[in-house]
N, C-alpha and C. Protein backbone atom coordinates (compact mmCIF):
# COMPACT_ATOMS: atom_id res chain seq x y z
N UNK A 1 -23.87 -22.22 38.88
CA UNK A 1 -24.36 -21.55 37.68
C UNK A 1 -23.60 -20.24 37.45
N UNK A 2 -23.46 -19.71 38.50
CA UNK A 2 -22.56 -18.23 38.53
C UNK A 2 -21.36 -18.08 38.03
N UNK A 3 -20.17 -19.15 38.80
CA UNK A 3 -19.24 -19.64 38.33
C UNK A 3 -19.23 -20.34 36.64
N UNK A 4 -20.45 -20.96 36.04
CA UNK A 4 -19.85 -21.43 34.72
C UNK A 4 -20.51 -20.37 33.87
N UNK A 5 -21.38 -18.78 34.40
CA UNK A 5 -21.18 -17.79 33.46
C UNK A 5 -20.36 -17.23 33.39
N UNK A 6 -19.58 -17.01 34.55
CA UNK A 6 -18.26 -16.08 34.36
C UNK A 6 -17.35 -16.68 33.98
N UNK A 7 -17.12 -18.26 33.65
CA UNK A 7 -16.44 -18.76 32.44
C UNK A 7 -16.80 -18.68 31.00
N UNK A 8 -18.09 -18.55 30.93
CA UNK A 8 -18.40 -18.51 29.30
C UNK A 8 -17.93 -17.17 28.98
N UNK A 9 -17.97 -15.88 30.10
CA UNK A 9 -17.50 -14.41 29.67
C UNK A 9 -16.27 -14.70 29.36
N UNK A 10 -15.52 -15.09 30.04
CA UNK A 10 -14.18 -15.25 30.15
C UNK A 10 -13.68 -15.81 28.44
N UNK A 11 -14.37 -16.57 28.24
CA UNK A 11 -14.27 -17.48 27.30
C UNK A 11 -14.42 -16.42 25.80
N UNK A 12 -15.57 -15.67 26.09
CA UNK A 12 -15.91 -14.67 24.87
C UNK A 12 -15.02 -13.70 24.87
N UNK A 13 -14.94 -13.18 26.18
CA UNK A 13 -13.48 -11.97 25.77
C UNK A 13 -12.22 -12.27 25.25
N UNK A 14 -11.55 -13.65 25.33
CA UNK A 14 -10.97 -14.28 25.02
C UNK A 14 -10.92 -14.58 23.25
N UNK A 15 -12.06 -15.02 23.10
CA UNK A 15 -12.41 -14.96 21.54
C UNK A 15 -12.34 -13.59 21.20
N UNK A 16 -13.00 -12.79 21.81
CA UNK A 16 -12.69 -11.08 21.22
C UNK A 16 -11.29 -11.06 20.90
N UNK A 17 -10.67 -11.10 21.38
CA UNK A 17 -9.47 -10.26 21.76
C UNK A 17 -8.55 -11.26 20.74
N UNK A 18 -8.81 -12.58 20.65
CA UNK A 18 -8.05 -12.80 19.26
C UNK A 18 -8.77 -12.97 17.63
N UNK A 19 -9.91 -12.33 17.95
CA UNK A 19 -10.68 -11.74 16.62
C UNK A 19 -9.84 -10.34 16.29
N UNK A 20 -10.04 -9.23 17.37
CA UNK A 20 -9.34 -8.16 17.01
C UNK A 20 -7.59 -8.45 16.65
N UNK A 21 -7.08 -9.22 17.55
CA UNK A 21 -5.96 -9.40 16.98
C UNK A 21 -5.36 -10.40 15.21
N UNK A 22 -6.44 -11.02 14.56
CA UNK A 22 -6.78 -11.77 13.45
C UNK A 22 -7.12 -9.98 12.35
N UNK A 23 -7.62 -9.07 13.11
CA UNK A 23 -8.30 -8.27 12.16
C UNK A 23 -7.08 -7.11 12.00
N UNK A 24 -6.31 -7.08 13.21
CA UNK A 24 -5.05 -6.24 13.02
C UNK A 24 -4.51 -6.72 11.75
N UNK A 25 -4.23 -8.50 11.91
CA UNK A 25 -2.85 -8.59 10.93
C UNK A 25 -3.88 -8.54 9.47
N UNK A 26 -5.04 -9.16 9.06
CA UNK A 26 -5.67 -9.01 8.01
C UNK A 26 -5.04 -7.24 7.63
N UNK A 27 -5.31 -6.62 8.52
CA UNK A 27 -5.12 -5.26 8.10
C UNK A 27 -3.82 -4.62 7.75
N UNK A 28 -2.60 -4.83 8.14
CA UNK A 28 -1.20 -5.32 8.01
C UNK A 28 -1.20 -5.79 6.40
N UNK A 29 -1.92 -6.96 6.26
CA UNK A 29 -1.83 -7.31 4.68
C UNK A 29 -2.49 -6.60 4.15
N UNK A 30 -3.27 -6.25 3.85
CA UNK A 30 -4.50 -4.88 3.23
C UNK A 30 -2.83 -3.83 2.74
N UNK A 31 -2.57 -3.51 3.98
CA UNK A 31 -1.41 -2.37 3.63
C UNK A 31 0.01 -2.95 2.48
N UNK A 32 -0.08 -4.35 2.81
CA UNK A 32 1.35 -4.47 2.06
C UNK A 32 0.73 -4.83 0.50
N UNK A 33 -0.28 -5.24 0.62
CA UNK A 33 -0.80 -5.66 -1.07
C UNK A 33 -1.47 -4.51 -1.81
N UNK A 34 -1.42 -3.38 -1.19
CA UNK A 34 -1.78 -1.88 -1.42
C UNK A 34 -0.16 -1.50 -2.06
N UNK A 35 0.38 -1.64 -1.30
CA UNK A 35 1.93 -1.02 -1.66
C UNK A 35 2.18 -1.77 -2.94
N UNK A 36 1.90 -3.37 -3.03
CA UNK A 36 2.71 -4.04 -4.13
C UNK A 36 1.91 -3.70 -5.38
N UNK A 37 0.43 -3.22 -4.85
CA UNK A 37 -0.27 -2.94 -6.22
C UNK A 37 0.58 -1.59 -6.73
N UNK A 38 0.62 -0.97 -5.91
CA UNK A 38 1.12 0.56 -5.94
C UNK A 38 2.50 0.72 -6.77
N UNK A 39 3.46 -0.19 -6.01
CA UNK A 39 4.87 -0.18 -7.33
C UNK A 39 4.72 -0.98 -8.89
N UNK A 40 3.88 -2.17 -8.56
CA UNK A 40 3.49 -2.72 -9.80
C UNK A 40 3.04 -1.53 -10.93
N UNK A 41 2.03 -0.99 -10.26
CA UNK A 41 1.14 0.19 -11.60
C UNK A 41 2.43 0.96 -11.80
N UNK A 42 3.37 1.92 -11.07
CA UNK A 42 4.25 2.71 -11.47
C UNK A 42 5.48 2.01 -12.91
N UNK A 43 5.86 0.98 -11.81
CA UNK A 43 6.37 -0.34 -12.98
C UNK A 43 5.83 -0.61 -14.26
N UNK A 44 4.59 -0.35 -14.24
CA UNK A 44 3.67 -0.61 -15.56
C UNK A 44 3.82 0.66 -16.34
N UNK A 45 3.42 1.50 -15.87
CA UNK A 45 3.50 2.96 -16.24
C UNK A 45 4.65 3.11 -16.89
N UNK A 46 5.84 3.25 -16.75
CA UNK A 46 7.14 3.66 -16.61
C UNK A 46 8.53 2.70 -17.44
N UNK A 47 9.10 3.42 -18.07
CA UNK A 47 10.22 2.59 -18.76
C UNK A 47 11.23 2.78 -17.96
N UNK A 48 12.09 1.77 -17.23
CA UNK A 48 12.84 1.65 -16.14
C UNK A 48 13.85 0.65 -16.44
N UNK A 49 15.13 1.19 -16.16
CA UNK A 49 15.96 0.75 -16.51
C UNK A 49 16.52 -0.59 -15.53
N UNK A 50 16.86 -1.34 -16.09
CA UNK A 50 17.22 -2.86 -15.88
C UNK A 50 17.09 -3.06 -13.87
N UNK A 51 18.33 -2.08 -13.47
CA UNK A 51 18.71 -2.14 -12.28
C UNK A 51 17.42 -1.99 -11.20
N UNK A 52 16.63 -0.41 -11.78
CA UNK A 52 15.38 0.15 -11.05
C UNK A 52 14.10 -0.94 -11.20
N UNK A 53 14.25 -1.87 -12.45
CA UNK A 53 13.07 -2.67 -12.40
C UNK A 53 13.53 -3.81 -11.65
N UNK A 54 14.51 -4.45 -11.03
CA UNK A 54 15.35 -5.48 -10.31
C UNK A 54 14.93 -4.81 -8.83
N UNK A 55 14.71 -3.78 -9.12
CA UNK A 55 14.98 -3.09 -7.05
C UNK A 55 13.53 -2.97 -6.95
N UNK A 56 12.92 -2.92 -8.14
CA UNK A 56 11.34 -2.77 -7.31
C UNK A 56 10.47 -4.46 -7.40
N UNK A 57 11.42 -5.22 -7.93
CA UNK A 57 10.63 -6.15 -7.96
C UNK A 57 11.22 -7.31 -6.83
N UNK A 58 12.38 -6.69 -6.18
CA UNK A 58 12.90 -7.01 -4.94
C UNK A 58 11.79 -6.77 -3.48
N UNK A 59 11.60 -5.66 -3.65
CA UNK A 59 11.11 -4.42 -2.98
C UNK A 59 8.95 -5.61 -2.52
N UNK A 60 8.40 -5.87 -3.95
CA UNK A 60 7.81 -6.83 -3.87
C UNK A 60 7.56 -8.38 -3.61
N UNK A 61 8.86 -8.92 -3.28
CA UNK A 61 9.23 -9.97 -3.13
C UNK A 61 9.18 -10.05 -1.38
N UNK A 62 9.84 -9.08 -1.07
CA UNK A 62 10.07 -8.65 0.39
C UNK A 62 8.87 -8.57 0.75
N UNK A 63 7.68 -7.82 0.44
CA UNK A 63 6.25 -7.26 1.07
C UNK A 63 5.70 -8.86 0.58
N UNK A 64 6.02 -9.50 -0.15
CA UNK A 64 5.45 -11.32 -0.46
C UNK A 64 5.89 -11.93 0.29
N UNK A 65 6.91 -11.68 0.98
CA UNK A 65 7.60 -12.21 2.13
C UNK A 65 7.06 -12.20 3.53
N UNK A 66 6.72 -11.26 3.86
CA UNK A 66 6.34 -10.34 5.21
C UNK A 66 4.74 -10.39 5.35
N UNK A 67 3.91 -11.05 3.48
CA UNK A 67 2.45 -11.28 4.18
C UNK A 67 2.55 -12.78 4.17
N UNK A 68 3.43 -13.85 3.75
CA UNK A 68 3.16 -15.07 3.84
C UNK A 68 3.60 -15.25 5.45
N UNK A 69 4.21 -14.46 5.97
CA UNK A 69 4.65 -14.45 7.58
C UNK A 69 3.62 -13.81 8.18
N UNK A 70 2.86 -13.57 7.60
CA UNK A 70 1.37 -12.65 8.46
C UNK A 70 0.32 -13.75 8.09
N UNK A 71 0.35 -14.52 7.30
CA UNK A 71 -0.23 -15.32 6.83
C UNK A 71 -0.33 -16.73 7.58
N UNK A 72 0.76 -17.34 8.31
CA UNK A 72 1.51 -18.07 9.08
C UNK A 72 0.71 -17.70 10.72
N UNK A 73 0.64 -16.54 10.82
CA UNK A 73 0.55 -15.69 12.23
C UNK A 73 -1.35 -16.39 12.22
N UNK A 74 -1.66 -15.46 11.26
CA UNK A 74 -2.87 -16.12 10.91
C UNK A 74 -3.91 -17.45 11.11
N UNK A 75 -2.97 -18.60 10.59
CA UNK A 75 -3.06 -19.46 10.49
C UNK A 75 -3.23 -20.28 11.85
N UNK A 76 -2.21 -19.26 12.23
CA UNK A 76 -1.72 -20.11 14.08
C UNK A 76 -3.08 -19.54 15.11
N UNK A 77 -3.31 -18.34 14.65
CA UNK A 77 -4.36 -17.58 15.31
C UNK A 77 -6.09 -18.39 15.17
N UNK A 78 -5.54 -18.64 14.04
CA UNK A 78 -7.47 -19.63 13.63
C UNK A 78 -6.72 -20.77 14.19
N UNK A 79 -6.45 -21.14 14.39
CA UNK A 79 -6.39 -22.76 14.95
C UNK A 79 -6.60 -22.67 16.94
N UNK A 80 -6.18 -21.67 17.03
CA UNK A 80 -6.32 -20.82 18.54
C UNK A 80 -7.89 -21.01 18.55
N UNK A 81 -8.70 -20.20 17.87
CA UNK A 81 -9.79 -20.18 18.08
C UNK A 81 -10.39 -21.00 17.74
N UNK A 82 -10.03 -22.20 16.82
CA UNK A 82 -11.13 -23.04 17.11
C UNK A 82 -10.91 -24.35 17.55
N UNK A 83 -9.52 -24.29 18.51
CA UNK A 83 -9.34 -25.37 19.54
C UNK A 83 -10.37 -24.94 20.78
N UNK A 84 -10.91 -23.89 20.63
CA UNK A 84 -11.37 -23.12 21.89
C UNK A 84 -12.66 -23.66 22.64
């Protein structure tokens, strides 16, 4: 009995620890879809010439880039937990 509680602990810290790591990258995206809102409104705001509206909509493509790869991370991370 002793032995299969200190597997179920084992088992929960385990789940902790890739909850907190699921809540890092959620938070990672929080920051990059903050930024893309952030150049979008300036973009909106602002009459910008051909080149400057090409570099910021680069600039968003890249941070679309970097959460579908956090997104991926994600993905791999829930399947972790509920092979578990």
């Amino acid at each position: 009995m002793n032995d299969n509680r200190h597997s179920e602990i084992e088992q929960v810290k385990k789940q902790l620890e890739l909850c907190k790591h699921q809540d890092q990258l959620l938070e990672e995206i929080e920051v990059l879809l903050h930024e893309m809102k952030k150049i979008a409104l300036y973009a909106a705001a602002s009459k910008l010439p051909s080149h400057e509206s090409e570099h910021l909509n680069n600039e968003i493509l890249k941070k679309q880039q970097a959460i579908h790869v956090l997104e991926g991370k994600l993905l791999q991370l829930q399947s972790t937990l509920y092979l578990q």
